[in-house]
Protein backbone atom coordinates (compact mmCIF):
# COMPACT_ATOMS: atom_id res chain seq x y z
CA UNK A 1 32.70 143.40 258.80
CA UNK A 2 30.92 145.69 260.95
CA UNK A 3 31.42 149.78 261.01
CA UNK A 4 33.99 151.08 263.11
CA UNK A 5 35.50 147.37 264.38
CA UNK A 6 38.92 147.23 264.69
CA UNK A 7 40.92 145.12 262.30
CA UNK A 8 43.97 143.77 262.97
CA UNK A 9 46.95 143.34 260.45
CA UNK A 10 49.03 140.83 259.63
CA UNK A 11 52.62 140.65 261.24
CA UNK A 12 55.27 142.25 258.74
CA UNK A 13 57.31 139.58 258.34
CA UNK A 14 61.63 140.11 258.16
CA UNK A 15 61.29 139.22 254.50
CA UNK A 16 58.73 141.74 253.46
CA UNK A 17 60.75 144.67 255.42
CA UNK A 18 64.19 143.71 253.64
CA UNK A 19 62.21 143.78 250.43
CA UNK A 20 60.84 147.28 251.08
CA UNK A 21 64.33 148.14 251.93
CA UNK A 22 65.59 147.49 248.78
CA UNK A 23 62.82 149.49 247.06
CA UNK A 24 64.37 152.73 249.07
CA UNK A 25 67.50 152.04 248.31
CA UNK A 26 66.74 151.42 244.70
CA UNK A 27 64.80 154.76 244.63
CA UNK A 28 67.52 156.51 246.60
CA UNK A 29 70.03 155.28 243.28
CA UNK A 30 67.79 156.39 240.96
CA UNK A 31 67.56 159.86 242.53
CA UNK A 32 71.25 160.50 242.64
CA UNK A 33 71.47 158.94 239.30
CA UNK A 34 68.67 161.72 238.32
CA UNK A 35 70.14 164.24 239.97
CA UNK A 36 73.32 163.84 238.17
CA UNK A 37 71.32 163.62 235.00
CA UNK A 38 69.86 167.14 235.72
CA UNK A 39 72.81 168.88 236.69
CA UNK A 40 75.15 167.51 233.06
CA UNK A 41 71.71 168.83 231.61
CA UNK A 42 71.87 171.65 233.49
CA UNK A 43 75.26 172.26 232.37
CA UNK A 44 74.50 171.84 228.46
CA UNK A 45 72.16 174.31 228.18
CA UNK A 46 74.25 176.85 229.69
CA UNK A 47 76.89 175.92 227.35
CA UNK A 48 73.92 176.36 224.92
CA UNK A 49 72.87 179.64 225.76
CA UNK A 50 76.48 180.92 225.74
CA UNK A 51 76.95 179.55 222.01
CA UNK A 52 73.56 181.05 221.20
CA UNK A 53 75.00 184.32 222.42
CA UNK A 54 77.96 184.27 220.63
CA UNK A 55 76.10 183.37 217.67
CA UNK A 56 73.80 186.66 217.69
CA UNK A 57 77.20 188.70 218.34
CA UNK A 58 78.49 187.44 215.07
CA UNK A 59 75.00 187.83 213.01
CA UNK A 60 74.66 191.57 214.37
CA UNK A 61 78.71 192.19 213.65
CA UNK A 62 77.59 190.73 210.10
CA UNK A 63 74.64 192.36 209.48
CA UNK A 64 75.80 195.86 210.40
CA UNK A 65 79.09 195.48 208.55
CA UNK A 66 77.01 194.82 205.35
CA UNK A 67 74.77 197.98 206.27
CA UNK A 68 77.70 200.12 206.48
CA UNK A 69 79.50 198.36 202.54
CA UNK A 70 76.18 198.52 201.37
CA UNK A 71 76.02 202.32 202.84
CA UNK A 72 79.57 202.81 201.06
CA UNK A 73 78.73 201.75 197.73
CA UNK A 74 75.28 203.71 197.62
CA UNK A 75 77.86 206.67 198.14
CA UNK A 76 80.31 205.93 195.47
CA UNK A 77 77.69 204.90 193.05
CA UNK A 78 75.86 208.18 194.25
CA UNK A 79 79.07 210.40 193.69
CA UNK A 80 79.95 208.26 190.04
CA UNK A 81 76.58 209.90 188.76
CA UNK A 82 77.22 213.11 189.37
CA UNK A 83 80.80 212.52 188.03
């Protein structure tokens, strides 16, 4: 094989192109079928993020309603001594 020569190839035959065919179309399926995949994904996590959300609303409404009891009884424990 000598530099530069030209090389021909062989003919593609009807077979080979209906075989590459089906390799698009079977990577076209597989993309929607991805696609889909990463949109219901997509979709979880938001639902995700809200619930997250809604959990740190209910852990701060917790947490500063125990501040403000524990606040409470330091007062009425306070004013009992003095009693």
């Amino acid at each position: 094989m000598l530099p530069g020569a030209l090389y021909l190839m062989t003919p593609i035959t009807d077979r080979e192109i209906g075989s590459i065919e089906q390799k698009i179309t079977n990577i076209e399926h597989r993309l929607r079928n991805d696609k889909t995949i990463i949109n219901l994904l997509s979709d979880e996590l938001d639902l995700v993020r809200l619930e997250l959300t809604q959990f740190k609303y209910k852990v701060y409404g917790i947490s500063s309603t125990v501040l403000v009891v524990i606040g409470l009884l330091s007062l009425i424990i306070d004013f009992l001594k003095q009693v």
